[in-house]
Protein backbone atom coordinates (compact mmCIF):
# COMPACT_ATOMS: atom_id res chain seq x y z
CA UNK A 1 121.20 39.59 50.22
CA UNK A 2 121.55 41.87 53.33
CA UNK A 3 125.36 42.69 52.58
CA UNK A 4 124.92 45.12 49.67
CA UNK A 5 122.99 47.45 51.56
CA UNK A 6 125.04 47.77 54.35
CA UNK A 7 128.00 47.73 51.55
CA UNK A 8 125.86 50.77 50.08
CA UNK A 9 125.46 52.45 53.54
CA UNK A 10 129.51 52.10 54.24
CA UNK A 11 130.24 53.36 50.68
CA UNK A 12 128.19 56.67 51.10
CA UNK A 13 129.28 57.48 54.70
CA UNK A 14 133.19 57.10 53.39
CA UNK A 15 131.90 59.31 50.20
CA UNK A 16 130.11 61.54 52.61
CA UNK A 17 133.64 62.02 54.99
CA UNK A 18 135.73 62.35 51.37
CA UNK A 19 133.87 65.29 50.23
CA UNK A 20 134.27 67.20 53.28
CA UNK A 21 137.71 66.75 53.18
CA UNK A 22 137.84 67.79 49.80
CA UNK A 23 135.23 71.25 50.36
CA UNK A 24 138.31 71.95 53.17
CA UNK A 25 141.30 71.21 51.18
CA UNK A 26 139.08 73.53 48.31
CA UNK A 27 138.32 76.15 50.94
CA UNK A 28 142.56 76.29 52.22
CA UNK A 29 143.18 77.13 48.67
CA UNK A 30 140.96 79.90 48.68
CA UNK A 31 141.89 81.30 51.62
CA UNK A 32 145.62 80.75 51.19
CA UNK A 33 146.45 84.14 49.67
CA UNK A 34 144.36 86.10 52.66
CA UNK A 35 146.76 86.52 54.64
CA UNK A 36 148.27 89.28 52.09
CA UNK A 37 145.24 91.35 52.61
CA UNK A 38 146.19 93.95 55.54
CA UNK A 39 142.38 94.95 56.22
CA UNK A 40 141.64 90.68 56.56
CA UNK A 41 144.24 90.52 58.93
CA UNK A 42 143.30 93.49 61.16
CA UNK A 43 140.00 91.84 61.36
CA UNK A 44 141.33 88.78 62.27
CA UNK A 45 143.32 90.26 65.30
CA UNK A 46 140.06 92.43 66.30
CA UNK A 47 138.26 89.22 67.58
CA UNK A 48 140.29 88.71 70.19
CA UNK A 49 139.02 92.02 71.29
CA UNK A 50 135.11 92.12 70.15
CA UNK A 51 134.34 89.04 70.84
CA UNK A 52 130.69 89.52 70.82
CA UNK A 53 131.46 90.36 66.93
CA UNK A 54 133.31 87.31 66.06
CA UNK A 55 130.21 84.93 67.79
CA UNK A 56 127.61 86.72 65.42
CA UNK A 57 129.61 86.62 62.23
CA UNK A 58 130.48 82.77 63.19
CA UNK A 59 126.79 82.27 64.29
CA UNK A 60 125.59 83.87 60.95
CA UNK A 61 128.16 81.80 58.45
CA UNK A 62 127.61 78.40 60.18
CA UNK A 63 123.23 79.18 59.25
CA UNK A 64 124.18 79.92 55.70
CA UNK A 65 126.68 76.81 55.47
CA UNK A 66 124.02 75.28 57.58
CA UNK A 67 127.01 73.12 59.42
CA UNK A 68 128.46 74.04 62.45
CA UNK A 69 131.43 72.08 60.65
CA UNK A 70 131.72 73.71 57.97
CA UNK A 71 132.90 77.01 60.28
CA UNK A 72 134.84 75.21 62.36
CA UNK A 73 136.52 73.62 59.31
CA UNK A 74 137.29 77.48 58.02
CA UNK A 75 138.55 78.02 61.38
CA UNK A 76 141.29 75.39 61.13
CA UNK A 77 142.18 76.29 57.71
CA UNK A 78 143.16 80.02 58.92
CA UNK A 79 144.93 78.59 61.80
CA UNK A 80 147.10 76.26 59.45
CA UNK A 81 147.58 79.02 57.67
CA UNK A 82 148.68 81.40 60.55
CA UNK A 83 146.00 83.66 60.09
CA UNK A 84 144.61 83.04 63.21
CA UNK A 85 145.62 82.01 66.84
CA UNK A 86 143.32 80.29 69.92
CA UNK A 87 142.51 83.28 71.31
CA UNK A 88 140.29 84.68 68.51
CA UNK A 89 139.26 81.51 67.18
CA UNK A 90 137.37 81.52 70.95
CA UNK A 91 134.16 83.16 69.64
CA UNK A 92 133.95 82.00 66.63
CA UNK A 93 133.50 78.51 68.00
CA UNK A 94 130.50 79.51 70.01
CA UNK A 95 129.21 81.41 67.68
CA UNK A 96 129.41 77.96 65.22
CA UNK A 97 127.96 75.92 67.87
CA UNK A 98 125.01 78.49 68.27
CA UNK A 99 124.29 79.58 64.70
CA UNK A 100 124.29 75.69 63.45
CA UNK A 101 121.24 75.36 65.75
CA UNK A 102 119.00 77.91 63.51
CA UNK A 103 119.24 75.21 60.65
CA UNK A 104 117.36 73.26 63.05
CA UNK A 105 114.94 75.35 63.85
CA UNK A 106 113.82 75.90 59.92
CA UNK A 107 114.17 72.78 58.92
CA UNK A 108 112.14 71.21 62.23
CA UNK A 109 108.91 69.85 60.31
CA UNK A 110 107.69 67.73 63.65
CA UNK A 111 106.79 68.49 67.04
CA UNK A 112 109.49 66.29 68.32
CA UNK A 113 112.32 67.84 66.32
CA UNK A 114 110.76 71.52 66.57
CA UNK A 115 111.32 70.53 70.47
CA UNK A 116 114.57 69.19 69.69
CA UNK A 117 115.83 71.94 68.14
CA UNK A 118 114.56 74.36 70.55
CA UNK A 119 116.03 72.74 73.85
CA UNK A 120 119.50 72.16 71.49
CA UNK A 121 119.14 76.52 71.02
CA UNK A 122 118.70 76.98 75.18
CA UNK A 123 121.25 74.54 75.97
CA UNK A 124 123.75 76.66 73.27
CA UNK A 125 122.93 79.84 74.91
CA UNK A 126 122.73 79.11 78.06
CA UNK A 127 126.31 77.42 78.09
CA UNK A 128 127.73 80.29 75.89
CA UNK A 129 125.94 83.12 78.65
CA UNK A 130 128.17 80.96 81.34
CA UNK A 131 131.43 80.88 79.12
CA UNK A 132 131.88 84.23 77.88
CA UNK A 133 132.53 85.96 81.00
CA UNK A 134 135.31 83.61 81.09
CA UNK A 135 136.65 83.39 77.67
CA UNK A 136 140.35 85.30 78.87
CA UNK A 137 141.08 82.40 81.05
CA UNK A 138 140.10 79.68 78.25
CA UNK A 139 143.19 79.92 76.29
CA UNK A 140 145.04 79.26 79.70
CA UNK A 141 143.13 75.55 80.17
CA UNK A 142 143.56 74.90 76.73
CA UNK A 143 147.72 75.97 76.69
CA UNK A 144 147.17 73.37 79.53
CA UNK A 145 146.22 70.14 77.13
CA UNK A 146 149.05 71.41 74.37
CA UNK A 147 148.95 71.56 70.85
CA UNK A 148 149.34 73.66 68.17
CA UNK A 149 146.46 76.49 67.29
CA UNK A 150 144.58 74.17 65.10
CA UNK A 151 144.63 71.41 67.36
CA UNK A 152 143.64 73.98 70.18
CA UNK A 153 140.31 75.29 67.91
CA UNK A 154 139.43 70.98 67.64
CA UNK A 155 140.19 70.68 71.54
CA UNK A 156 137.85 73.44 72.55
CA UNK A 157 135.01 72.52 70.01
CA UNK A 158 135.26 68.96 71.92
CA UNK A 159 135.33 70.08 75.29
CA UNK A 160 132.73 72.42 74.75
CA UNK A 161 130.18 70.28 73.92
CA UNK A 162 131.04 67.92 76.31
CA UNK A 163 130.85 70.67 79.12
CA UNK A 164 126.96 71.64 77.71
CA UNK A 165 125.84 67.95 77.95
CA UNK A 166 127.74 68.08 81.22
CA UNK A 167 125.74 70.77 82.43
CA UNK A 168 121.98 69.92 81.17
CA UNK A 169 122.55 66.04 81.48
CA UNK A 170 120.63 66.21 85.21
CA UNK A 171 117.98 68.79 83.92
CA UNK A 172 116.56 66.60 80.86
CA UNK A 173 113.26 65.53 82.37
CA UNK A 174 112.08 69.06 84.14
CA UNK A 175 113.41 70.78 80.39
CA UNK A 176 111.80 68.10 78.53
CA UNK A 177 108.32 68.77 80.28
CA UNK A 178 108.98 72.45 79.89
CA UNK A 179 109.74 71.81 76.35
CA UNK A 180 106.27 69.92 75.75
CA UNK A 181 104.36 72.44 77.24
CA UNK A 182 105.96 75.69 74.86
CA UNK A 183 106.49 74.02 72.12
CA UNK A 184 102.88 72.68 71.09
CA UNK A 185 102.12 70.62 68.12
CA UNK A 186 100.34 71.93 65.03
CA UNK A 187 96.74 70.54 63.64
CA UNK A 188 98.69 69.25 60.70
CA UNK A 189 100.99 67.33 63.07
CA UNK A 190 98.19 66.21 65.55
CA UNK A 191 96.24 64.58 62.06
CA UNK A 192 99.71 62.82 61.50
CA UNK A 193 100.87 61.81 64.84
CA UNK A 194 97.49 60.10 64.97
CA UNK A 195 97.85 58.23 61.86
CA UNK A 196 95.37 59.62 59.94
CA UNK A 197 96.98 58.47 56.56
CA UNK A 198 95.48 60.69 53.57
CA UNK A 199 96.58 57.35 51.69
CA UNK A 200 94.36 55.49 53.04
CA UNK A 201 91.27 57.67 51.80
CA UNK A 202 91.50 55.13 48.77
CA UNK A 203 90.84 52.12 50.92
CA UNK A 204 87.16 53.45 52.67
CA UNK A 205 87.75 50.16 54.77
CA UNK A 206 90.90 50.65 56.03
CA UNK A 207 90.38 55.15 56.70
CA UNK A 208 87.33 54.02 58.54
CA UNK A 209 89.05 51.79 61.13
CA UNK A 210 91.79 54.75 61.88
CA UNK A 211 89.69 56.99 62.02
CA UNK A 212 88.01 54.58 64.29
CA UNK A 213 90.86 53.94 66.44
CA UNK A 214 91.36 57.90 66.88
CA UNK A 215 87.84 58.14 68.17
CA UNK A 216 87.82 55.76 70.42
CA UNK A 217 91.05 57.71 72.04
CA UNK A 218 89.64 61.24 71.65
CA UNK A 219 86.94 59.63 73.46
CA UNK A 220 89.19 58.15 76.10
CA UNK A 221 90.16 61.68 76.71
CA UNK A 222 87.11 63.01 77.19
CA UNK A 223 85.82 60.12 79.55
CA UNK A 224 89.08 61.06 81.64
CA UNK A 225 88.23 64.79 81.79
CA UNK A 226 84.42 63.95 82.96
CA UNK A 227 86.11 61.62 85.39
CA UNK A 228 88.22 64.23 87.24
CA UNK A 229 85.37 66.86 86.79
CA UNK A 230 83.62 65.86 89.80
CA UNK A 231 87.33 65.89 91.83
CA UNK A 232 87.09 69.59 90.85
CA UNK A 233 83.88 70.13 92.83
CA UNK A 234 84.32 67.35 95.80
CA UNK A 235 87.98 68.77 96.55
CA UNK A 236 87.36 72.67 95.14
CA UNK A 237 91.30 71.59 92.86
CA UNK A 238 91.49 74.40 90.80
CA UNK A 239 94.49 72.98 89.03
CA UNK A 240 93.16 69.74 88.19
CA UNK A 241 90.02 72.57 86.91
CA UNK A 242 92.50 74.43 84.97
CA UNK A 243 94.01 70.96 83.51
CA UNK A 244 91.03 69.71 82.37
CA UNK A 245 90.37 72.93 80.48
CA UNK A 246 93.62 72.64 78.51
CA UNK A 247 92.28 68.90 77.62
CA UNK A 248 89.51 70.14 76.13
CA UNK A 249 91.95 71.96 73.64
CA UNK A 250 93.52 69.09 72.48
CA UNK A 251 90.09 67.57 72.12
CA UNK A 252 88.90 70.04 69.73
CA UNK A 253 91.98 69.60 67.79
CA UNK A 254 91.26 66.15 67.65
CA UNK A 255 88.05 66.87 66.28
CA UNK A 256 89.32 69.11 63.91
CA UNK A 257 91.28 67.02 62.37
CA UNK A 258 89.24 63.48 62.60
CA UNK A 259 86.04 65.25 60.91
CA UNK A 260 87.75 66.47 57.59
CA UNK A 261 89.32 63.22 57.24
CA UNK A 262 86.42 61.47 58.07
CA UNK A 263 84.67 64.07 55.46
CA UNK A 264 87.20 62.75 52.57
CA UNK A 265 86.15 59.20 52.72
CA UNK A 266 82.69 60.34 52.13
CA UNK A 267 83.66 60.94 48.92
CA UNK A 268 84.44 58.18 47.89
CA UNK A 269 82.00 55.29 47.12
CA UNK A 270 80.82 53.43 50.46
CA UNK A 271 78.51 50.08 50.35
CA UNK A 272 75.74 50.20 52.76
CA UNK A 273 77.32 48.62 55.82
CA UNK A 274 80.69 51.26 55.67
CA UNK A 275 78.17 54.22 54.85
CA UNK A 276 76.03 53.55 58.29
CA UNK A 277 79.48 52.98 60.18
CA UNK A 278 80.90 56.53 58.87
CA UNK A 279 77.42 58.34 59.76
CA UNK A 280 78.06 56.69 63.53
CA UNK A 281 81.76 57.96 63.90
CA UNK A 282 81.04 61.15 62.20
CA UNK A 283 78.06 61.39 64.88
CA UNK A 284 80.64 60.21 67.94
CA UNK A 285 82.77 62.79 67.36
CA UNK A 286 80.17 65.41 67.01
CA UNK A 287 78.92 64.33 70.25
CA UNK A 288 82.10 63.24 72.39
CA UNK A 289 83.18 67.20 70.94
CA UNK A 290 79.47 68.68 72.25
CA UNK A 291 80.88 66.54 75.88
CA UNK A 292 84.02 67.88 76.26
CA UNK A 293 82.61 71.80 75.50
CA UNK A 294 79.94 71.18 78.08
CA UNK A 295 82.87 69.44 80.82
CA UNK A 296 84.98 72.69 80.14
CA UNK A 297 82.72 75.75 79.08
CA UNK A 298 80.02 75.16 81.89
CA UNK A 299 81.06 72.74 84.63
CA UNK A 300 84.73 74.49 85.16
CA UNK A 301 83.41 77.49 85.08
CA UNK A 302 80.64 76.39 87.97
CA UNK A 303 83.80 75.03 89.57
CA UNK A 304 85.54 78.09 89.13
CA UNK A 305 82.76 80.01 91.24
CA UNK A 306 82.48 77.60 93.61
CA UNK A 307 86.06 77.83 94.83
CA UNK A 308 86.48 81.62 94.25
CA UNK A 309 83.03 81.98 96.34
CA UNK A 310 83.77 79.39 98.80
CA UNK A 311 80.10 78.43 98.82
CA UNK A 312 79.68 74.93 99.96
CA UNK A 313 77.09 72.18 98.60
CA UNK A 314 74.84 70.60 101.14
CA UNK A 315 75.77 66.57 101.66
CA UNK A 316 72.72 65.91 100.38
CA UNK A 317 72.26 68.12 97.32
CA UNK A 318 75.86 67.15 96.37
CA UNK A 319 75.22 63.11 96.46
CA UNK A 320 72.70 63.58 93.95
CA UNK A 321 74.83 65.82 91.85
CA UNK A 322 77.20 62.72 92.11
CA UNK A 323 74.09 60.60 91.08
CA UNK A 324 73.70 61.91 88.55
CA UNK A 325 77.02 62.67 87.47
CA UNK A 326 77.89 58.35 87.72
CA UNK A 327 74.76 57.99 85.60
CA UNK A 328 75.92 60.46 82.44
CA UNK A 329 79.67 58.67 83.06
CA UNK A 330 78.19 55.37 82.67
CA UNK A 331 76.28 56.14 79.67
CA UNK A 332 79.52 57.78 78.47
CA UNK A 333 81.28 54.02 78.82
CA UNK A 334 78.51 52.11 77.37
CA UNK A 335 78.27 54.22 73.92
CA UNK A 336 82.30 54.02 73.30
CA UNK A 337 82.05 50.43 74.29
CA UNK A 338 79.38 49.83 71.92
CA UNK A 339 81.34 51.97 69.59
CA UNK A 340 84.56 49.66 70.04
CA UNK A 341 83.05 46.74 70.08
CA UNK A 342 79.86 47.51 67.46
CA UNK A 343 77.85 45.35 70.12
CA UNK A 344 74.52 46.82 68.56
CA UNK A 345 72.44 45.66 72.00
CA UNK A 346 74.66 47.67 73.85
CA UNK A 347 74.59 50.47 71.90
CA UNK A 348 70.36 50.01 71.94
CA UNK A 349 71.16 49.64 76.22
CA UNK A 350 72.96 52.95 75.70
CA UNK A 351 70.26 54.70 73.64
CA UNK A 352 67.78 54.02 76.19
CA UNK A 353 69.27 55.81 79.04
CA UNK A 354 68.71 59.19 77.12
CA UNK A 355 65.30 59.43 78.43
CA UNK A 356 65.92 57.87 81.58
CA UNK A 357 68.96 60.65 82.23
CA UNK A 358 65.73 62.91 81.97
CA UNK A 359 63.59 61.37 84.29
CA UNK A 360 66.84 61.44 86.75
CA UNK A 361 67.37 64.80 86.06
CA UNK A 362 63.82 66.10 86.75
CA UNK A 363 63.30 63.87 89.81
CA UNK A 364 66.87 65.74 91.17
CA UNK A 365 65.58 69.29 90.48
CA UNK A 366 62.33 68.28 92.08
CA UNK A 367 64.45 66.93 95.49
CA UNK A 368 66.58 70.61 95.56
CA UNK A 369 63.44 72.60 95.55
CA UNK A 370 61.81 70.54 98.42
CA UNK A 371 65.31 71.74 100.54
CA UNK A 372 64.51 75.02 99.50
CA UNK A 373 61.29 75.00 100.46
CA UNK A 374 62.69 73.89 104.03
CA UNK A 375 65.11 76.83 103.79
CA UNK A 376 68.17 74.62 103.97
CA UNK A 377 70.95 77.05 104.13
CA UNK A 378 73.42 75.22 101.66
CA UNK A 379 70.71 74.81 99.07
CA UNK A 380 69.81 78.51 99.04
CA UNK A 381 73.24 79.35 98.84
CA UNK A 382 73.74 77.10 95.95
CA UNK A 383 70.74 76.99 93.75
CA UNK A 384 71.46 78.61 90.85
CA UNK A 385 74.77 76.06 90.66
CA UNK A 386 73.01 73.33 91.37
CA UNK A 387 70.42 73.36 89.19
CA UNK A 388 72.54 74.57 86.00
CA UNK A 389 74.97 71.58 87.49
CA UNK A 390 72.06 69.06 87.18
CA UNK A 391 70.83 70.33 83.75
CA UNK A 392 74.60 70.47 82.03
CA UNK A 393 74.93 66.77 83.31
CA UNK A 394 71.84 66.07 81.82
CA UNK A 395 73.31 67.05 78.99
CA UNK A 396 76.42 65.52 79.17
CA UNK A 397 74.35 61.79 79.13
CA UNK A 398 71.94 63.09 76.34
CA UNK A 399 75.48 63.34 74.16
CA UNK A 400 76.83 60.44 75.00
CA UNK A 401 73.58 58.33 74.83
CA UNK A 402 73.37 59.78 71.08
CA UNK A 403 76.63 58.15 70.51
CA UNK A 404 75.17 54.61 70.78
CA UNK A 405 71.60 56.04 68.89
CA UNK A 406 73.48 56.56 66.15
CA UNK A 407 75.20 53.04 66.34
CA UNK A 408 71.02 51.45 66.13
């Protein structure tokens, strides 16, 4: 049963191969009779001498053919003909090899292949910046291997590609990283890389539990960025600071996305049980969005005073900032645990500790202004901070305990 396909797949790849060969054996006859055109000819032998000419016009034909090929192909058709020698076939070559990878670049409809096709672009230039200096002493290497001009053109189109995955072989990883951090992906793609199928909207069931799943990471994210938060402070890191900022982008994207899918399956018709579970999510990511604005908007930017200021917490005043800060974290956990797992006591346990992170909260704002009134130099220093510090991570744990209120 598995034979005709791969029969199939054979059939079209030798189809595939016998049409190009028939577009070139089309193309020599068309071109045959050019070589009795004077003005053809005199911009044939011109390459040779504009170069930069010949690697636009190639770059330009092999976008509209869309095939790097395809202009190669033309290129060996002249040279059969003896309408063109090595030596001016150089640039059009590399100007193939670089104009095939604008195709890619319009027709990249992912992240991945918009990356793809823009390291494929750097890695053209770059090795055509590097070769064109040195383009007189080409034909001499080439003379070197033999062969007529055609087989000269094929010889230099192989060797040049091997000599650009040559050169950027030991630079993948540091491009690749480069490459991720230019070349961003889109709302549209973020909503598709996290499998938020618009064909499951007709399965309420099934949208629910991706949606689900994408919460539960989005809220991974953000327990990650409250983690390192209080690194910032404790270490004054104002790259992890600026890091945890850029998180908070992709966390609003997430939430951008999640919410108008999660919008859809309202529409439809939801029994009882699914309606309650897509009023929870829909509240999670409210509130895991409301966490991440606070972590970035307010507690960075404390950071970001605190280490352009140099202004120093007292040991004391900063162990109940860290009090406090394990408290909101831990009602963070419990709530997407309780979300997870739709433990309903946990989520009750997790509910509770709104008004306790209150109580906490008030009880550490009443412990900083007892070290003022002692006139403890750090505290003074600090105050403002502090107490904004206390009431943002108040509100951090009023967010997340709402995540397992609306799980009750």
């Amino acid at each position: 049963m598995h034979l005709f396909p791969k029969l199939r797949n054979i059939g079209q790849a030798l189809f595939g191969l016998g049409l190009l060969f028939f577009s070139l054996r089309l193309m020599a006859i068309a071109t045959s009779n050019l070589k009795y055109i004077p003005a053809f000819n005199a911009a044939i032998a011109s390459l040779a001498n504009y170069p930069l000419v010949g690697i636009i016009v190639a770059a330009l034909l092999a976008f509209i053919l869309r095939s790097s090929a395809a202009t190669i192909g033309i290129a060996l058709i002249l040279a059969f003909d003896g309408l063109i020698e090595f030596p001016q076939a150089i640039s059009l070559i590399l100007g193939a090899n670089l104009g095939t990878t604008f195709s890619s670049l319009i027709s990249a409809n992912t992240v991945d292949g918009r990356r793809v096709a823009v390291g494929h672009l750097r890695f053209n230039i770059v090795a055509i910046v590097i070769l064109f200096p040195l383009m007189k002493y080409i034909p001499a290497v080439i003379n070197f291997i033999g062969g007529d001009s055609a087989r000269q053109i094929a010889n230099f189109h192989t060797l040049f590609n091997i000599f650009s995955a040559v050169l950027f072989v030991p630079f993948i990883y540091p491009v690749a990283t480069f490459l991720k951090s230019v070349v961003k992906e889109t709302k549209a793609e973020l909503l598709s890389i996290h499998r938020l199928d618009p064909t499951f909207l007709s399965a309420p069931a099934i949208a629910l539990g991706q949606a689900a799943r994408e919460i539960l990471h989005m809220a991974d994210i953000t327990i990650t960025m409250l983690e390192d938060a209080i690194k910032v402070f404790r270490h004054k890191d104002n790259i992890l600071r600026k890091k945890i900022i850029e998180t908070d982008d992709r966390v609003d994207g997430m939430e951008e996305t999640i919410t108008p899918y999660l919008t859809k399956i309202s529409e439809g018709e939801l029994d009882s049980k699914l309606s309650r579970l897509h009023s929870a999510l829909l509240n999670a990511v409210n509130e895991i969005e409301h966490i991440g604005d606070v972590i970035s908007k307010n507690l960075m930017t404390y950071a970001k005073k605190q280490i352009s200021s140099g202004f120093v917490f007292s040991k004391e005043g900063f162990d109940q900032i860290e009090k406090l800060h394990q408290f909101a974290l831990t009602t963070l956990r419990m709530s997407i645990d309780a979300l997870a797992t739709r433990d309903e006591m946990l989520a009750r346990e997790a509910a509770s500790r709104k008004e306790l992170g209150y109580k906490v909260a008030k009880e550490l704002n009443e412990l900083h202004l007892e070290r003022l009134r002692r006139g403890l130099k750090e505290s003074l220093e600090t105050s403002t901070i502090h107490l904004d510090l206390i009431s943002d991570l108040e509100r951090i744990n009023f967010h997340a305990a709402s995540i397992g209120e609306g799980l009750v």
